[in-house]
PDB file of N, CA and C in Angstrom:
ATOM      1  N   UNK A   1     106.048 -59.427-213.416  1.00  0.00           N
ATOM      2  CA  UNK A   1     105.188 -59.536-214.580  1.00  0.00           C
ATOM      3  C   UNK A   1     103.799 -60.047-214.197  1.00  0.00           C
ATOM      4  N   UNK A   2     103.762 -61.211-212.883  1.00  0.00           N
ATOM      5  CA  UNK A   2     102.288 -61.638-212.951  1.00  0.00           C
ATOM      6  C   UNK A   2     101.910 -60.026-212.539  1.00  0.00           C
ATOM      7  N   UNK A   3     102.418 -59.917-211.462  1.00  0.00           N
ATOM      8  CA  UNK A   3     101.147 -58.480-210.746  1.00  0.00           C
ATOM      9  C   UNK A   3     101.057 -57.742-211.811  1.00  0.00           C
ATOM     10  N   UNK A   4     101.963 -57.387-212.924  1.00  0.00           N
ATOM     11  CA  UNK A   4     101.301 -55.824-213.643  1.00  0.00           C
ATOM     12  C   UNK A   4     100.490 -56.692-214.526  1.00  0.00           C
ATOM     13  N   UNK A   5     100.462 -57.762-214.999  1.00  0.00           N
ATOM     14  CA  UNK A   5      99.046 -58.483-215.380  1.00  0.00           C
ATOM     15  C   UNK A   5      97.889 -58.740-214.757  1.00  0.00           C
ATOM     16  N   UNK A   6      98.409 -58.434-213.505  1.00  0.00           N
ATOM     17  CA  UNK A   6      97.101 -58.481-212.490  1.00  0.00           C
ATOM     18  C   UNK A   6      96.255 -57.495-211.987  1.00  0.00           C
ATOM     19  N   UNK A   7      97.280 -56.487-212.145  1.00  0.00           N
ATOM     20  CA  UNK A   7      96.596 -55.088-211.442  1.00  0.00           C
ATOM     21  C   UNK A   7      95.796 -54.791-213.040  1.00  0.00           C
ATOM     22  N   UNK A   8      96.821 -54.923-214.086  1.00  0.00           N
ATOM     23  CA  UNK A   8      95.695 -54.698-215.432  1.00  0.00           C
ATOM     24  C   UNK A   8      94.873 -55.270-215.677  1.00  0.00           C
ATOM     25  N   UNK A   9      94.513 -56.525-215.184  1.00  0.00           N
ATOM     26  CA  UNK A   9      93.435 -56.942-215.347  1.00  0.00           C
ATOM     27  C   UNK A   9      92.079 -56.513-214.669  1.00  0.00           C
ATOM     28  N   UNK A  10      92.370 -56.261-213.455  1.00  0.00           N
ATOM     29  CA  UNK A  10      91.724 -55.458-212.421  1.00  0.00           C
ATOM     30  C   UNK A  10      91.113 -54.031-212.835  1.00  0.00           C
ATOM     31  N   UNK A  11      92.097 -53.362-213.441  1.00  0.00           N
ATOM     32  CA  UNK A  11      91.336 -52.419-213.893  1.00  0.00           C
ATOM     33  C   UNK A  11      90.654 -52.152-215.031  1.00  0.00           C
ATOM     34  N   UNK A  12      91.307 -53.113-216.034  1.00  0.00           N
ATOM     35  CA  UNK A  12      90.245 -53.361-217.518  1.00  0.00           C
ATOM     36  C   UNK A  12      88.904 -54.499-216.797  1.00  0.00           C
ATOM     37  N   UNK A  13      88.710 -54.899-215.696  1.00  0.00           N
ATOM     38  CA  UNK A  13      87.482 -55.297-215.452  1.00  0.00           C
ATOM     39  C   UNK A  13      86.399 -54.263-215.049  1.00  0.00           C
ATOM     40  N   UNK A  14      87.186 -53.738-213.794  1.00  0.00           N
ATOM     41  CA  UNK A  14      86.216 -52.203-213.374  1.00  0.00           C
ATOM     42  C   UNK A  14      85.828 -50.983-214.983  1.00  0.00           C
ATOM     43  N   UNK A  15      86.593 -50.822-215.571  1.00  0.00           N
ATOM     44  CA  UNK A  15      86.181 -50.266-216.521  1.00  0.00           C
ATOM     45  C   UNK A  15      85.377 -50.890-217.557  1.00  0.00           C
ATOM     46  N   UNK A  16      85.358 -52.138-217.425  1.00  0.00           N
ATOM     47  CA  UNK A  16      84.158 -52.948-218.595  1.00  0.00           C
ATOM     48  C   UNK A  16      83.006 -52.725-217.409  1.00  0.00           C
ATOM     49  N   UNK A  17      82.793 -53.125-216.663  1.00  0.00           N
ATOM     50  CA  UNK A  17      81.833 -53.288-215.305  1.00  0.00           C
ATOM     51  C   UNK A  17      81.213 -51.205-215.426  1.00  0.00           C
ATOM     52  N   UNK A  18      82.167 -50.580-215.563  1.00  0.00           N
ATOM     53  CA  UNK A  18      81.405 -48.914-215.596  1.00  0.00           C
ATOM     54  C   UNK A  18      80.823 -48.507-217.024  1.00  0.00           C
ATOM     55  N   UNK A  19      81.730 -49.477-218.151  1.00  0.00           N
ATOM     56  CA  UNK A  19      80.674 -49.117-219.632  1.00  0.00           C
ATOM     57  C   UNK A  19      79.980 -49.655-219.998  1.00  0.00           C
ATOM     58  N   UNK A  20      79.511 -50.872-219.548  1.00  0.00           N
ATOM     59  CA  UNK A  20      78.201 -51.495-219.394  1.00  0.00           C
ATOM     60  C   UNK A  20      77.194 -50.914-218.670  1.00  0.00           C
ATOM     61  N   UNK A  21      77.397 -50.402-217.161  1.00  0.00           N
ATOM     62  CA  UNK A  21      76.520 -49.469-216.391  1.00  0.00           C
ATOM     63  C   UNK A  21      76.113 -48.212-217.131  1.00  0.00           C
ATOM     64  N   UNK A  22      76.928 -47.670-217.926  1.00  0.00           N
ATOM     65  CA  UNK A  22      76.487 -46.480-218.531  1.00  0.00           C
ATOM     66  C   UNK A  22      75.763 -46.326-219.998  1.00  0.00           C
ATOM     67  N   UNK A  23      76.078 -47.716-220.611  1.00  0.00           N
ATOM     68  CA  UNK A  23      75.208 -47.940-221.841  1.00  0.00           C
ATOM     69  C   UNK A  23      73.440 -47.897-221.444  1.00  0.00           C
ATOM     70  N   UNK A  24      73.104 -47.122-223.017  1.00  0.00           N
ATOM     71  CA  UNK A  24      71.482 -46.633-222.456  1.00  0.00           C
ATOM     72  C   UNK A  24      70.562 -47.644-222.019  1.00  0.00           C
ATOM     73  N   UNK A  25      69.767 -47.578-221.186  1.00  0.00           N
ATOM     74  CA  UNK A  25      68.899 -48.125-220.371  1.00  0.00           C
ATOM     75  C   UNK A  25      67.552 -48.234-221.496  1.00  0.00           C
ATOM     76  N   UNK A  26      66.732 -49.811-221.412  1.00  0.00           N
ATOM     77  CA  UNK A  26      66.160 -50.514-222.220  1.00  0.00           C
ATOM     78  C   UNK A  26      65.990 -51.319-222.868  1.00  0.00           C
ATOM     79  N   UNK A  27      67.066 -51.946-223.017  1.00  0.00           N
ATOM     80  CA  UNK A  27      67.878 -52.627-224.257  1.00  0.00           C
ATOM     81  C   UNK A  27      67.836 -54.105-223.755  1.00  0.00           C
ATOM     82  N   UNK A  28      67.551 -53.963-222.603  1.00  0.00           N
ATOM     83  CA  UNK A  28      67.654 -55.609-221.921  1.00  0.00           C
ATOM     84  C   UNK A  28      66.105 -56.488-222.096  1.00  0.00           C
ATOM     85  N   UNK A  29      66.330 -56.873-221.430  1.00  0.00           N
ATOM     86  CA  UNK A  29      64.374 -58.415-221.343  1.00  0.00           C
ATOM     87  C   UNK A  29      63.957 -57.381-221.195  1.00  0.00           C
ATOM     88  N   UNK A  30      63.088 -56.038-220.772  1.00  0.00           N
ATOM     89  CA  UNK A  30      62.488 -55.346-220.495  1.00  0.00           C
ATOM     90  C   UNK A  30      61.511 -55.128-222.188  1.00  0.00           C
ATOM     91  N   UNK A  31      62.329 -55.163-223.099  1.00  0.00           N
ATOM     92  CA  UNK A  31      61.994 -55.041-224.654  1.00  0.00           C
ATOM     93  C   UNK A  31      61.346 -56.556-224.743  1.00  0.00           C
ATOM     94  N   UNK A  32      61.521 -57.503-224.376  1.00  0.00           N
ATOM     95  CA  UNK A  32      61.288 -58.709-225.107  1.00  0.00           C
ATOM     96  C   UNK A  32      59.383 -58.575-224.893  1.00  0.00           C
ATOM     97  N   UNK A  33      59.223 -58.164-223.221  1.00  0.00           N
ATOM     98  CA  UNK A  33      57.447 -57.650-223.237  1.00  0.00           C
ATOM     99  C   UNK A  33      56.906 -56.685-223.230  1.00  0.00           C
ATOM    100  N   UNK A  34      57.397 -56.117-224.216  1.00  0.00           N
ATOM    101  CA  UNK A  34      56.173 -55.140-225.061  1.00  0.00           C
ATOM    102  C   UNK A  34      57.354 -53.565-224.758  1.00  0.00           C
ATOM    103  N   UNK A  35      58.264 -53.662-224.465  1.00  0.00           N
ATOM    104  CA  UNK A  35      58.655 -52.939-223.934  1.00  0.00           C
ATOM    105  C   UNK A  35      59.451 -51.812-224.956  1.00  0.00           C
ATOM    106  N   UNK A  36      59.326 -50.419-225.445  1.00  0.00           N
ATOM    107  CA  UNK A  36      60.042 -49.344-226.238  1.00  0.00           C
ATOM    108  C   UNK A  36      59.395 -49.941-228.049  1.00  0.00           C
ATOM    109  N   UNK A  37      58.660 -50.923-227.923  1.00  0.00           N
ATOM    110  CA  UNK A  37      58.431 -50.656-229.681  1.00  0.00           C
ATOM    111  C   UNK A  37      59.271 -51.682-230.583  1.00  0.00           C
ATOM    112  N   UNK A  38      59.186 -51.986-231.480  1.00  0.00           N
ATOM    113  CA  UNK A  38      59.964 -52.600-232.545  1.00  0.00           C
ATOM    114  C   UNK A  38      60.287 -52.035-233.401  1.00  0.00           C
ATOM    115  N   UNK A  39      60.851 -50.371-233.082  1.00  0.00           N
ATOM    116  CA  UNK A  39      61.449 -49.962-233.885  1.00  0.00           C
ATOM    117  C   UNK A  39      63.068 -49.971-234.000  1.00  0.00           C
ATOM    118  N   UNK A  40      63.671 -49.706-235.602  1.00  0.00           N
ATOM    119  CA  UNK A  40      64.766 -49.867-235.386  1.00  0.00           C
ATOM    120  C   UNK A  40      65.837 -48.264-235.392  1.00  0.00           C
ATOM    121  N   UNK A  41      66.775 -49.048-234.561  1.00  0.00           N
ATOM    122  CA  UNK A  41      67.022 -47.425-234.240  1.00  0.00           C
ATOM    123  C   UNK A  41      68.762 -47.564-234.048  1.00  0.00           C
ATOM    124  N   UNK A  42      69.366 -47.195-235.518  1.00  0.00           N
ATOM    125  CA  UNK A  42      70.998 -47.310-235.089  1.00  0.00           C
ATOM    126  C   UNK A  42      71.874 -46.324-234.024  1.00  0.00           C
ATOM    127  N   UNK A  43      72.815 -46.865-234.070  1.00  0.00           N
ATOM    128  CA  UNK A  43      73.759 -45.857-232.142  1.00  0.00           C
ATOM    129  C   UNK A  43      74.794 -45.314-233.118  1.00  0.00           C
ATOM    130  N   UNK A  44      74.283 -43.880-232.660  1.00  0.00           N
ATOM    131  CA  UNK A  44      75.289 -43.157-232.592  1.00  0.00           C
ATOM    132  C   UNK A  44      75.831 -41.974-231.761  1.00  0.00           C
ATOM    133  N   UNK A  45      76.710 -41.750-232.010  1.00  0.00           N
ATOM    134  CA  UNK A  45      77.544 -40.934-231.154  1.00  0.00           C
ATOM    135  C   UNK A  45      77.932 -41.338-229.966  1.00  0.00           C
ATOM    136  N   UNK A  46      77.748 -40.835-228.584  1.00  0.00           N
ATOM    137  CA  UNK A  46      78.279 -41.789-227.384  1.00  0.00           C
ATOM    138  C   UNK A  46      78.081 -43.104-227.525  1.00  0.00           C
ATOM    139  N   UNK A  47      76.694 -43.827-227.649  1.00  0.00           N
ATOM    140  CA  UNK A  47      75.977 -45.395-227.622  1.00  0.00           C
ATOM    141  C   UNK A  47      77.359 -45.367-228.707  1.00  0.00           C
ATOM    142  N   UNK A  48      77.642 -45.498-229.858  1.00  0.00           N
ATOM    143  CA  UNK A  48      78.468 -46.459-230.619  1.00  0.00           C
ATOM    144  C   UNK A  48      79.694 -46.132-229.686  1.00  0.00           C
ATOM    145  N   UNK A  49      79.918 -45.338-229.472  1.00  0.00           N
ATOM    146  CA  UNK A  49      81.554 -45.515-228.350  1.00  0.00           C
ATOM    147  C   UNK A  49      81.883 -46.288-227.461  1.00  0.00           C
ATOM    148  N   UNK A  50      80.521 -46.129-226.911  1.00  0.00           N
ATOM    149  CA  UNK A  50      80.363 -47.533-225.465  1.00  0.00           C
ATOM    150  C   UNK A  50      80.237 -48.988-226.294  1.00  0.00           C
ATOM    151  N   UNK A  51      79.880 -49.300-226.981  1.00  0.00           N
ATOM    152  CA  UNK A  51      80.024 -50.345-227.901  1.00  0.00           C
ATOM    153  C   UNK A  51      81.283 -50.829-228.229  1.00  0.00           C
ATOM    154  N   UNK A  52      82.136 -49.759-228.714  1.00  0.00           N
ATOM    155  CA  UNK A  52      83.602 -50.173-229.573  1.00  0.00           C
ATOM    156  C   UNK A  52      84.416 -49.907-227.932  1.00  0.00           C
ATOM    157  N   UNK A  53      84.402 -49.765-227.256  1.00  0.00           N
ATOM    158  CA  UNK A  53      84.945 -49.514-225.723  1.00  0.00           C
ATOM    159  C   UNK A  53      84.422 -50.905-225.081  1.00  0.00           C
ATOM    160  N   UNK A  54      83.159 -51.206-225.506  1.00  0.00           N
ATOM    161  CA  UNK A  54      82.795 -52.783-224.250  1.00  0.00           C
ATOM    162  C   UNK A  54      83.668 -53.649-225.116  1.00  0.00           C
ATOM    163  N   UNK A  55      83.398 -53.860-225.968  1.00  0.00           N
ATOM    164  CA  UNK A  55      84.107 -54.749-227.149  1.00  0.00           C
ATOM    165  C   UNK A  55      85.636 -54.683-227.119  1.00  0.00           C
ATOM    166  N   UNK A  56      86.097 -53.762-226.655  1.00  0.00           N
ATOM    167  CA  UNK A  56      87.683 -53.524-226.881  1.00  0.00           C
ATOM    168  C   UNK A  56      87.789 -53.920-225.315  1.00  0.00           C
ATOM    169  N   UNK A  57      87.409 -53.173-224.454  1.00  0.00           N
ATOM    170  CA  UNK A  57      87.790 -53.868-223.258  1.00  0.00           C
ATOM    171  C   UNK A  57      87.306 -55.147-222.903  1.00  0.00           C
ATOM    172  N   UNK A  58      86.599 -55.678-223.696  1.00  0.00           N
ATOM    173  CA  UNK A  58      86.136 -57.331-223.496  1.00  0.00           C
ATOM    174  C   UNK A  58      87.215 -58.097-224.257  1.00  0.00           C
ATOM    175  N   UNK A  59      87.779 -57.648-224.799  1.00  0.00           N
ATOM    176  CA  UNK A  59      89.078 -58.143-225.875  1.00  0.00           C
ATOM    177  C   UNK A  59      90.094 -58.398-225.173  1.00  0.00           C
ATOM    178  N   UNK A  60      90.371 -57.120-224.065  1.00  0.00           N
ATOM    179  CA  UNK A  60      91.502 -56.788-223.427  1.00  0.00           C
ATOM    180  C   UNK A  60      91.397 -57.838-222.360  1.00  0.00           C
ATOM    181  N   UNK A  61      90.723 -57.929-221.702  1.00  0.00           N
ATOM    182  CA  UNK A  61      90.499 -58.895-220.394  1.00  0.00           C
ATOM    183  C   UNK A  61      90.778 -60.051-221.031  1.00  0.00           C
ATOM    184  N   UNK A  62      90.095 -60.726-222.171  1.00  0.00           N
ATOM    185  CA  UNK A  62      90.438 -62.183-222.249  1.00  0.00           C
ATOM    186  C   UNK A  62      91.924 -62.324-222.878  1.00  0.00           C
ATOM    187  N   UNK A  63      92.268 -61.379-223.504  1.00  0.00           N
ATOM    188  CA  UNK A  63      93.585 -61.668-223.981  1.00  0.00           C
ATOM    189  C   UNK A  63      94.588 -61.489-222.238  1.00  0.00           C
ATOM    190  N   UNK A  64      94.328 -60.655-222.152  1.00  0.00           N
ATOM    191  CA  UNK A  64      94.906 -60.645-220.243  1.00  0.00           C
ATOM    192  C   UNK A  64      94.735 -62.183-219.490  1.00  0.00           C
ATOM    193  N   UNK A  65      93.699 -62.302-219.772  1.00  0.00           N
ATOM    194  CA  UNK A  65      93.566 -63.473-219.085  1.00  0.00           C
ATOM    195  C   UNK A  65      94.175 -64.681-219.873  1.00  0.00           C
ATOM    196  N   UNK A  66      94.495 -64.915-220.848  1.00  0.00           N
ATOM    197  CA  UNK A  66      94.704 -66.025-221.716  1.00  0.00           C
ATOM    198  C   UNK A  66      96.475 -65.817-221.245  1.00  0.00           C
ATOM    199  N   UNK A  67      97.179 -64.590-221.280  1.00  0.00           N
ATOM    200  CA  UNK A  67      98.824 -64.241-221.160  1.00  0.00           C
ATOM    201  C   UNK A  67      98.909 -65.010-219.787  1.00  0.00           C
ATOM    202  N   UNK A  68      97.843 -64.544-218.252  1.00  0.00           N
ATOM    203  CA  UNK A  68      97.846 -65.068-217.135  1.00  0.00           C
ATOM    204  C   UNK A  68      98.089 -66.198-217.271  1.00  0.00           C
ATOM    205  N   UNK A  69      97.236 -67.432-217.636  1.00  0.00           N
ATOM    206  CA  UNK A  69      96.995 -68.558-217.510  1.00  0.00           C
ATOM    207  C   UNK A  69      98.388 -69.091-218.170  1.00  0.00           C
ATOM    208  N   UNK A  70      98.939 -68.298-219.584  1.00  0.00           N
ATOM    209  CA  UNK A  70     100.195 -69.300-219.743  1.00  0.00           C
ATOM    210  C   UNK A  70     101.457 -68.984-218.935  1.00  0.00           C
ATOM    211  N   UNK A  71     101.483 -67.517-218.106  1.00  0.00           N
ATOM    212  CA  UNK A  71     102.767 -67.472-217.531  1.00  0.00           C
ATOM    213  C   UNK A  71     102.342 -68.340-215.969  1.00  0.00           C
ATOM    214  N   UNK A  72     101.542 -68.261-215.945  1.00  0.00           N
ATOM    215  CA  UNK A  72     100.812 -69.665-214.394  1.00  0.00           C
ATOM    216  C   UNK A  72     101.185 -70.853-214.596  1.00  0.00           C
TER     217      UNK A  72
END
């Protein structure tokens, strides 16, 4: 039971670590100086997927990690 909590954790990290890399480029400090405008602009289609995907696999890891720590 630890390892298949371990190897899953392992791979719900690499896959949070690749939908963060692939969310659109801009969005970071680069905006805070002067950077793309102050306009507002809602996500859709892929951008909201990578959203409900970082969020779900950010879910998954800490609940992974929280099961780890009590069978440890």
């Amino acid at each position: 039971m630890k390892n298949i909590l371990l190897v899953l954790q392992i791979i719900v990290s690499v896959l949070l670590i690749l939908v963060i890399l692939l969310q659109s480029k801009g969005t970071g400090l680069g905006t805070v100086f002067g950077g793309s405008g102050s306009i507002y602009r809602s996500k859709r289609g892929i951008e909201k997927l990578f959203i409900y995907l970082t969020i779900l696999l950010a879910l998954s890891f800490f609940l992974i990690s929280v099961l780890q720590v009590i069978i440890y």
